[in-house]
Every structure is written in C-alpha cells, then in structure tokens.
C-alpha atoms as a PDB file:
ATOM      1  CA  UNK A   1      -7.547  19.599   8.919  1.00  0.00           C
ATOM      2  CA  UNK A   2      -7.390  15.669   9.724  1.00  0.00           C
ATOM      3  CA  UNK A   3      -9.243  12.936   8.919  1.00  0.00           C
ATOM      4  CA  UNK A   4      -9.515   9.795   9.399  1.00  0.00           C
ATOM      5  CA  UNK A   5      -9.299   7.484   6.280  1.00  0.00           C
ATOM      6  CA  UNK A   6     -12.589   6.228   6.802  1.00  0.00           C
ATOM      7  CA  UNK A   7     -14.020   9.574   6.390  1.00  0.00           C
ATOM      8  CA  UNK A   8     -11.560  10.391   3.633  1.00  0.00           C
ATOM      9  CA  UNK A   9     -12.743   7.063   1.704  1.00  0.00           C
ATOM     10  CA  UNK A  10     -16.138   8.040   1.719  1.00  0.00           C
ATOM     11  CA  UNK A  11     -15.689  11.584   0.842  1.00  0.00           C
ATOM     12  CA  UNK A  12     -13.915   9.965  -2.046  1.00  0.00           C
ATOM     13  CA  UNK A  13     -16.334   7.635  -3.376  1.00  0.00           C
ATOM     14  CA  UNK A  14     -18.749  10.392  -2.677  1.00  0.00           C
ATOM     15  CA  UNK A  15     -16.989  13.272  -4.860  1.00  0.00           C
ATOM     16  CA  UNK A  16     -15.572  10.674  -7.762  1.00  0.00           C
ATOM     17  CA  UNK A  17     -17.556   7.303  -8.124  1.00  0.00           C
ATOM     18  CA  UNK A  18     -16.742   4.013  -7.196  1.00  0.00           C
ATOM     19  CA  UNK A  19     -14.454   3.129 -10.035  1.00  0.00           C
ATOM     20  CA  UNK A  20     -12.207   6.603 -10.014  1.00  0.00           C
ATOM     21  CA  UNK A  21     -12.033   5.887  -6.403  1.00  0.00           C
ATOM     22  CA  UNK A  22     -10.622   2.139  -7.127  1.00  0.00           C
ATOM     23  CA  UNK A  23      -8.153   3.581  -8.974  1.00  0.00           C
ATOM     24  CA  UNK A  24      -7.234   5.936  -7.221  1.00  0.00           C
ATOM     25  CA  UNK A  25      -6.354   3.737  -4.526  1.00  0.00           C
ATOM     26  CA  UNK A  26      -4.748   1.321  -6.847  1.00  0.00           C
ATOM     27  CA  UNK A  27      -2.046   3.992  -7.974  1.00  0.00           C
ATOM     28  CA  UNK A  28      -1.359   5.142  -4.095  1.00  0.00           C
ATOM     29  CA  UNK A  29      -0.701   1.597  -4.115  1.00  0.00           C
ATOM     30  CA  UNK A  30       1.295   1.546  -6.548  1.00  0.00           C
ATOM     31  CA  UNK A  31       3.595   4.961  -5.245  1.00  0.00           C
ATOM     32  CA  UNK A  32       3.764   3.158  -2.377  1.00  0.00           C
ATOM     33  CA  UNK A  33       5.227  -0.254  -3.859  1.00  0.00           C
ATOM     34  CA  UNK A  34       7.344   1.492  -6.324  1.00  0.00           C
ATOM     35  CA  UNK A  35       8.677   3.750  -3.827  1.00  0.00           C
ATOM     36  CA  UNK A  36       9.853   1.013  -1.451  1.00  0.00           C
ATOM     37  CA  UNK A  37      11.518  -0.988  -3.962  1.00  0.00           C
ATOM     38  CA  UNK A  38      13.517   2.156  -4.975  1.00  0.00           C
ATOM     39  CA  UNK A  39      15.140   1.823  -1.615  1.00  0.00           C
ATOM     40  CA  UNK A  40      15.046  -1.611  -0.682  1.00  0.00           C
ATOM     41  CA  UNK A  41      18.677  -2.126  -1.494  1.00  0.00           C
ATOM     42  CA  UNK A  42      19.801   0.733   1.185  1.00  0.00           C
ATOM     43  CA  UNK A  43      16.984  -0.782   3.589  1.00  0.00           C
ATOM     44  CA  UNK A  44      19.184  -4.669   2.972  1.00  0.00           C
ATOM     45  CA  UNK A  45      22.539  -2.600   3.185  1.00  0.00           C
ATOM     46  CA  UNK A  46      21.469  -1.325   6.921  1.00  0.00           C
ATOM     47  CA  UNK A  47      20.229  -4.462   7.999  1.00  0.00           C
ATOM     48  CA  UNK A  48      22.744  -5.916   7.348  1.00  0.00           C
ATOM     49  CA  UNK A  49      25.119  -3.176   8.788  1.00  0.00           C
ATOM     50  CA  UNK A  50      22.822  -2.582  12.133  1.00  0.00           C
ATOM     51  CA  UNK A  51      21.651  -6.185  12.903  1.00  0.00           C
ATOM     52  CA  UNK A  52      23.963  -9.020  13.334  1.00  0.00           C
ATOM     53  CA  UNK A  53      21.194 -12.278  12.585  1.00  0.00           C
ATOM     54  CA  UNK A  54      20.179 -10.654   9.687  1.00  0.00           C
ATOM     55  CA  UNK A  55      23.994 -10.134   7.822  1.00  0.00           C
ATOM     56  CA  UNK A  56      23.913 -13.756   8.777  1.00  0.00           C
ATOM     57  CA  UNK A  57      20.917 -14.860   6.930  1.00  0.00           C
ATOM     58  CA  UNK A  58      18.340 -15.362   9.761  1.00  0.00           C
ATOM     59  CA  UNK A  59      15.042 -14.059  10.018  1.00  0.00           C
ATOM     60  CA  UNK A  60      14.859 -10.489  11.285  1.00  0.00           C
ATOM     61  CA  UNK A  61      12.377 -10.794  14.809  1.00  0.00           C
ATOM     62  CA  UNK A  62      13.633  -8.156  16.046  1.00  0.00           C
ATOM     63  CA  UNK A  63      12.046  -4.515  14.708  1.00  0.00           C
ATOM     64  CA  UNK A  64      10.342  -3.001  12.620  1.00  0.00           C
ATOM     65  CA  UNK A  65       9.898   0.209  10.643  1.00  0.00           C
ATOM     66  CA  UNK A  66       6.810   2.522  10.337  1.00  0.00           C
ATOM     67  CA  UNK A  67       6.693   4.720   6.964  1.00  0.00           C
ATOM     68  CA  UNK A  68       4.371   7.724   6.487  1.00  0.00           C
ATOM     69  CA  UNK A  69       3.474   8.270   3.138  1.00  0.00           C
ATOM     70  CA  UNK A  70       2.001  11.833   2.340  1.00  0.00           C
ATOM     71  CA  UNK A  71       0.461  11.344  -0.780  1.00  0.00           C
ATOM     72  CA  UNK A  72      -1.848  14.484  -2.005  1.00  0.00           C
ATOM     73  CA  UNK A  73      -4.286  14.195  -5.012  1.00  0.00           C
ATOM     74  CA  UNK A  74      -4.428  16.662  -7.239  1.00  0.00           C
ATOM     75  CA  UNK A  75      -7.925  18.150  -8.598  1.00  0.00           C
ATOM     76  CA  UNK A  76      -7.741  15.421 -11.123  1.00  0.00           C
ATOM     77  CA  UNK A  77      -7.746  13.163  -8.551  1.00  0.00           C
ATOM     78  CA  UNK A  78      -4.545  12.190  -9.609  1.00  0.00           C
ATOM     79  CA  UNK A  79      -2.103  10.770  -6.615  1.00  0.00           C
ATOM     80  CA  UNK A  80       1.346  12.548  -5.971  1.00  0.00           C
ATOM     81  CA  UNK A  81       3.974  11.472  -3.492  1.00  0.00           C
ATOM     82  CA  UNK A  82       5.380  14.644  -1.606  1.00  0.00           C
ATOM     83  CA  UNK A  83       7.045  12.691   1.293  1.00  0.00           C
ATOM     84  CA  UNK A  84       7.788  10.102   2.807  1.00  0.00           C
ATOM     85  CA  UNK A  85       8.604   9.716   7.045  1.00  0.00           C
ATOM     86  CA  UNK A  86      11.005   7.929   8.170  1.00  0.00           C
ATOM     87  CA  UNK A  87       9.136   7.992  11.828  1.00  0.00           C
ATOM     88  CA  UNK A  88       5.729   9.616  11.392  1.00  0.00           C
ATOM     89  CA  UNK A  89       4.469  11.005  14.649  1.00  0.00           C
ATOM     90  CA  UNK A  90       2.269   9.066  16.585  1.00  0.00           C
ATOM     91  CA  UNK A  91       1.974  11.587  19.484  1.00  0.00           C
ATOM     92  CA  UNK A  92      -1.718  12.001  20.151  1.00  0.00           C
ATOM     93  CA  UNK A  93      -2.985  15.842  20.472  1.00  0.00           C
ATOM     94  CA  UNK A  94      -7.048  14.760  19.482  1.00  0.00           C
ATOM     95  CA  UNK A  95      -9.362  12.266  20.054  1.00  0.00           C
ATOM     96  CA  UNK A  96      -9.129  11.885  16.312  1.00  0.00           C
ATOM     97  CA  UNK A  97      -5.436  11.658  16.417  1.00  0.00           C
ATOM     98  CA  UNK A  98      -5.797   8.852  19.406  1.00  0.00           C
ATOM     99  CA  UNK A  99      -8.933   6.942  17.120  1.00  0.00           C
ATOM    100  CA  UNK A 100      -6.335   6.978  13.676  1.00  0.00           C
ATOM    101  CA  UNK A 101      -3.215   6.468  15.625  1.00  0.00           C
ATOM    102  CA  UNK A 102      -4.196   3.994  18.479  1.00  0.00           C
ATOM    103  CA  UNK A 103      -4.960   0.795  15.204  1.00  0.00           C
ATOM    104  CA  UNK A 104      -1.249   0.730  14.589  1.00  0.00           C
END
C-alpha cells in the first residue's frame, strides 16, 4: 500500500522512538549520498557527452534529473537500498498519488 512520508514519519517515530527514527533517517541519507557519488563520474561523462555548455565549463540551466530511491527497512529498522529509478513515475492513479506527487 502507499503512503505518504508524512504518515510514514510518524508511524516511524511511533513504532521506534525519536532517536532510532533520527537515525534511521540519517543512514537513508547516507545510501542516498553514497550512492550518488558512486556514479557521479558517469553522470559528468554524459553531461558532458549530451550537453554542449556544460563540456564547455558553463553552468548547466538547462535540466534536471529526478531519482527514486526505494529504500526498504528491515525489521531491525535497518535501511537497505533495493533500487534506484532513473525516472520514477509521476503518473497520478489516487488522490494520494496526486497529494505525494503534485510537491515535486
């Protein structure tokens, strides 16, 4: 089922504490940090490849890239990266799909 992170958040800090929580968000922080400097140097090589300004040292203004990070925590509450999407979905089916999807 889906939920928003709001709800998820407070189911958290409901079922673990405030500090487990904490860290638990600190080390899906973390994946996600980790995991995008493990392929920022094929993210620089097709910049450079696919937009022109950039291989010439300008700012890039012109896209940007959404990632969806599927991170499930295990009954430890321990944080495990199963994906990552390249372009997550951001068709909406739900009102709950429209109220996550619609802040981005």
């Amino acid at each position: 089922s889906k939920w928003s992170l709001a709800a998820f958040k407070q189911r958290l800090l409901r079922e673990v504490g405030e500090a487990r929580a904490s860290e638990v968000w600190r080390r899906v922080d973390d994946i996600v940090v980790k995991t995008m400097i493990g392929v920022e140097s094929i993210m620089v090589e097709g910049m450079q490849e696919y937009l022109p300004s950039y291989a010439r040292g300008e700012p890039n203004r012109q896209c940007f890239q959404v990632f969806g990070f599927d991170v499930m925590l295990d009954s430890d509450a321990k944080p495990w990266l199963l994906e990552v999407n390249l372009d997550p979905a951001l068709k909406t089916d739900s009102r709950l799909d429209l109220r996550v999807k619609s802040g981005m």
